[in-house]
N, C-alpha and C. Protein backbone atom coordinates (compact mmCIF):
# COMPACT_ATOMS: atom_id res chain seq x y z
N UNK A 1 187.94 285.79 -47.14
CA UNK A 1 187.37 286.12 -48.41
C UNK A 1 185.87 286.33 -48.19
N UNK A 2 185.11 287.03 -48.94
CA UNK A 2 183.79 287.91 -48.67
C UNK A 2 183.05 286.44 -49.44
N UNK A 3 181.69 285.83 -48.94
CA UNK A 3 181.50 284.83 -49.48
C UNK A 3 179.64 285.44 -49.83
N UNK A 4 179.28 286.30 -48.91
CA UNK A 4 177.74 287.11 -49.50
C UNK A 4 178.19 288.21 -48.48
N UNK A 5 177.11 289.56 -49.08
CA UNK A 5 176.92 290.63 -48.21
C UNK A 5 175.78 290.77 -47.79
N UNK A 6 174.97 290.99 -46.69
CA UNK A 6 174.19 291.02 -45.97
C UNK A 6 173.46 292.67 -45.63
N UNK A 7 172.07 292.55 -46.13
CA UNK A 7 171.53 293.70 -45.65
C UNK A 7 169.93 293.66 -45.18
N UNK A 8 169.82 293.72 -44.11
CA UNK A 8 168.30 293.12 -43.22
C UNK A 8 167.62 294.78 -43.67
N UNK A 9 167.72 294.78 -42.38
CA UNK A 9 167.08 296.63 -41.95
C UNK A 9 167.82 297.17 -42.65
N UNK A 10 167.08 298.65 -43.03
CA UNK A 10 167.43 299.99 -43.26
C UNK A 10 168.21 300.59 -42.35
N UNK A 11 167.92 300.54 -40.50
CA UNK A 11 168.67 301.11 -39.78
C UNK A 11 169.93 300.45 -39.51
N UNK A 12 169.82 299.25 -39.95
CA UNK A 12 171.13 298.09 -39.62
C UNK A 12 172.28 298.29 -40.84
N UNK A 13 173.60 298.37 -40.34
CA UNK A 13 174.19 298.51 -41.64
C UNK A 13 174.65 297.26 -42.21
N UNK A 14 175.62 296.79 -43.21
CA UNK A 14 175.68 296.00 -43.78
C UNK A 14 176.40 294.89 -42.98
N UNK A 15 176.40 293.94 -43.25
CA UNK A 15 177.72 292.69 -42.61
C UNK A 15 177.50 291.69 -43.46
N UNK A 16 178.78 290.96 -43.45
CA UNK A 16 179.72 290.45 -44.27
C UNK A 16 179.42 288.38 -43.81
N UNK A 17 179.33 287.88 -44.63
CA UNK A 17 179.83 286.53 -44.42
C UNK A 17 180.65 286.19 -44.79
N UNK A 18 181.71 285.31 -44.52
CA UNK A 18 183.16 285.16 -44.33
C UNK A 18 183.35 283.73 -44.83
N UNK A 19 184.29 283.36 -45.93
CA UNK A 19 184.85 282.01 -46.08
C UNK A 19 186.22 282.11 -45.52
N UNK A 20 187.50 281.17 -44.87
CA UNK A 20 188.46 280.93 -44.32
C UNK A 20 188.84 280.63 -45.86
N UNK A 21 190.12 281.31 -46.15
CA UNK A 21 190.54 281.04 -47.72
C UNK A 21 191.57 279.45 -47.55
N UNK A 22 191.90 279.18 -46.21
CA UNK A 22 192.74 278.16 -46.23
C UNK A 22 191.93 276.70 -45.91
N UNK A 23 190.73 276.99 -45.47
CA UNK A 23 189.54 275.77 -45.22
C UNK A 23 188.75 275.65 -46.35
N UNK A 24 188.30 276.90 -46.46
CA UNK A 24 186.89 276.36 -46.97
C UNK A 24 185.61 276.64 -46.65
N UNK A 25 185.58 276.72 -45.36
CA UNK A 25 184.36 276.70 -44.55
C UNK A 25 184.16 278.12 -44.27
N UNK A 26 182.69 278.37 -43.91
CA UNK A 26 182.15 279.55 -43.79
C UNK A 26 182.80 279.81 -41.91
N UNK A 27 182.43 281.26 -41.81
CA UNK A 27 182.55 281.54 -40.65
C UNK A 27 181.52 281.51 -39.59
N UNK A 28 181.77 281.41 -38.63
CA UNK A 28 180.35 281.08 -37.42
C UNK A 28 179.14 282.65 -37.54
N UNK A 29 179.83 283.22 -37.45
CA UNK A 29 179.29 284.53 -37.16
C UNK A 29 179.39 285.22 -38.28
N UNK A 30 178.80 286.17 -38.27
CA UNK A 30 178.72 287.63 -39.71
C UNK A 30 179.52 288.75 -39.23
N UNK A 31 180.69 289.49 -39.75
CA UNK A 31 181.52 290.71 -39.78
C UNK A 31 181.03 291.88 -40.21
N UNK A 32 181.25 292.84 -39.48
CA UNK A 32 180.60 294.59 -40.15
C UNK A 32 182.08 294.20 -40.58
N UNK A 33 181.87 296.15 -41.45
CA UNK A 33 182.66 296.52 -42.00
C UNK A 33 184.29 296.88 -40.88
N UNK A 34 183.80 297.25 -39.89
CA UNK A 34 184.66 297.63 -39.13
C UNK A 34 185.69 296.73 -38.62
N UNK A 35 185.52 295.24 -38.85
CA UNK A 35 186.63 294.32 -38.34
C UNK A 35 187.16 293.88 -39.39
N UNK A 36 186.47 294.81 -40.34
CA UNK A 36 187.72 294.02 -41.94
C UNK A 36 189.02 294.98 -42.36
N UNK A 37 190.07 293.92 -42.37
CA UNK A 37 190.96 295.15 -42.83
C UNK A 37 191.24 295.12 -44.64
N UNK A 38 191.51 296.21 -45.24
CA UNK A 38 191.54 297.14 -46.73
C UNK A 38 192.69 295.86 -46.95
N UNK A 39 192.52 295.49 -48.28
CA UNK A 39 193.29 294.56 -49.24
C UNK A 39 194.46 294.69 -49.93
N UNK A 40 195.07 294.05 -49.43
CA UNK A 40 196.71 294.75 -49.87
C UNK A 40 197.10 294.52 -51.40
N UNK A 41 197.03 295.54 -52.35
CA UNK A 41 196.78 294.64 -53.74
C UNK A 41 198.50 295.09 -53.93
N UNK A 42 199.64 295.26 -53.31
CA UNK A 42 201.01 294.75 -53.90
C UNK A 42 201.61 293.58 -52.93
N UNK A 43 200.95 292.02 -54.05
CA UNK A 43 201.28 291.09 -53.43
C UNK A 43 202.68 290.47 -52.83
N UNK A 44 203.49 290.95 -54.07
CA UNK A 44 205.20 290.85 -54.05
C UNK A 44 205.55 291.08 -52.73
N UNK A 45 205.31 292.27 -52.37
CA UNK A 45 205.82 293.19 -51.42
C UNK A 45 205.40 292.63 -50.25
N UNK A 46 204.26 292.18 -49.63
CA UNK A 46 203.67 291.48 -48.69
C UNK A 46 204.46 290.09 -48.50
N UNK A 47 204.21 289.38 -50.48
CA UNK A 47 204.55 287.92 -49.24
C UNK A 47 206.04 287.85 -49.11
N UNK A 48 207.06 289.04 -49.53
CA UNK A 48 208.41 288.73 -49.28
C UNK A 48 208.59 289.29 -47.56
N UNK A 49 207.60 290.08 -46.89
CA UNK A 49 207.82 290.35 -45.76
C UNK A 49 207.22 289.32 -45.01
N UNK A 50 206.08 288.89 -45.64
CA UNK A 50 205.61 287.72 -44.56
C UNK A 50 205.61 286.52 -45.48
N UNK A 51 206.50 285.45 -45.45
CA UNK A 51 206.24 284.22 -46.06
C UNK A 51 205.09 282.99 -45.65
N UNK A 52 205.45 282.65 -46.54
CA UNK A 52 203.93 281.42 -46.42
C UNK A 52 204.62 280.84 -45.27
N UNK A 53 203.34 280.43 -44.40
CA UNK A 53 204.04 278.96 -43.34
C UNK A 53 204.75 277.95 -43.59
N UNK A 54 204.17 277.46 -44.23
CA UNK A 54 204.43 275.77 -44.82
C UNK A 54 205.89 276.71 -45.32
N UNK A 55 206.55 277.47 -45.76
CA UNK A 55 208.20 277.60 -46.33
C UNK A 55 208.80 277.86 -45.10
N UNK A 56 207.98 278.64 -44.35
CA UNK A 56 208.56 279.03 -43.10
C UNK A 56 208.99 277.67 -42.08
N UNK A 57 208.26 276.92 -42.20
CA UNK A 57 208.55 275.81 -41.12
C UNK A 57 209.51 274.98 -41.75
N UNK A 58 209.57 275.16 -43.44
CA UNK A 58 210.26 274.32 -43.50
C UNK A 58 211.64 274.33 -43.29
N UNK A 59 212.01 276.15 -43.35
CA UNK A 59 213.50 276.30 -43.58
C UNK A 59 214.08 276.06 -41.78
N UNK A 60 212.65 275.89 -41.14
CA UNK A 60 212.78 276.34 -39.55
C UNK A 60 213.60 274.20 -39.29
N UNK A 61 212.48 273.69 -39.82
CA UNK A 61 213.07 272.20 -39.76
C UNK A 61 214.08 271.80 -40.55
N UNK A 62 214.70 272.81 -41.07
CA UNK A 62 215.93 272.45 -41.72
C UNK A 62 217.48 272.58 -40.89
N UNK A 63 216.80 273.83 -40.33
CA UNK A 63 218.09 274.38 -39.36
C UNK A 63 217.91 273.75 -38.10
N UNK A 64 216.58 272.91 -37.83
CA UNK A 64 217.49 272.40 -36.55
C UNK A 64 218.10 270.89 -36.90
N UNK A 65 217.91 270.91 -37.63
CA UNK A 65 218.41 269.29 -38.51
C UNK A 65 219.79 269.43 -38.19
C-alpha cells in the first residue's frame, strides 16, 4: 500500500514509500514506479484464484489429518 509519494529533484522521477498491508510497517527502501504492479480492482475474481493463506493452510491441515 502507497504510504507517501516522494519528489526531490526535477531530474529525479518520483518514488514511492511502501507500508506491508499485512504488518504495518514501512518498507526499508523507496520504490519507482517501475517495480509497482497496476491494481487489480475485480476483487472476486482474484481472491477465488488465489485464496487467502491462513484458508489455504487450513484446508491443507485438514487433509493431512
Amino acid at each position: 500500500m502507497i504510504h507517501h509519494v516522494v519528489k526531490g529533484h526535477d531530474d529525479i522521477g518520483i518514488a514511492y514509500e511502501l507500508i506491508n498491508e499485512s504488518t504495518g510497517k514501512l518498507t526499508r527502501n523507496l520504490v519507482s514506479n517501475d517495480h509497482l504492479k497496476s491494481y487489480n480492482t475485480d476483487r472476486e475474481q482474484f481472491t477465488e484464484r488465489l485464496p487467502r493463506l491462513d484458508k489455504a493452510k487450513n484446508e491443507q491441515d485438514s487433509k493431512s489429518s
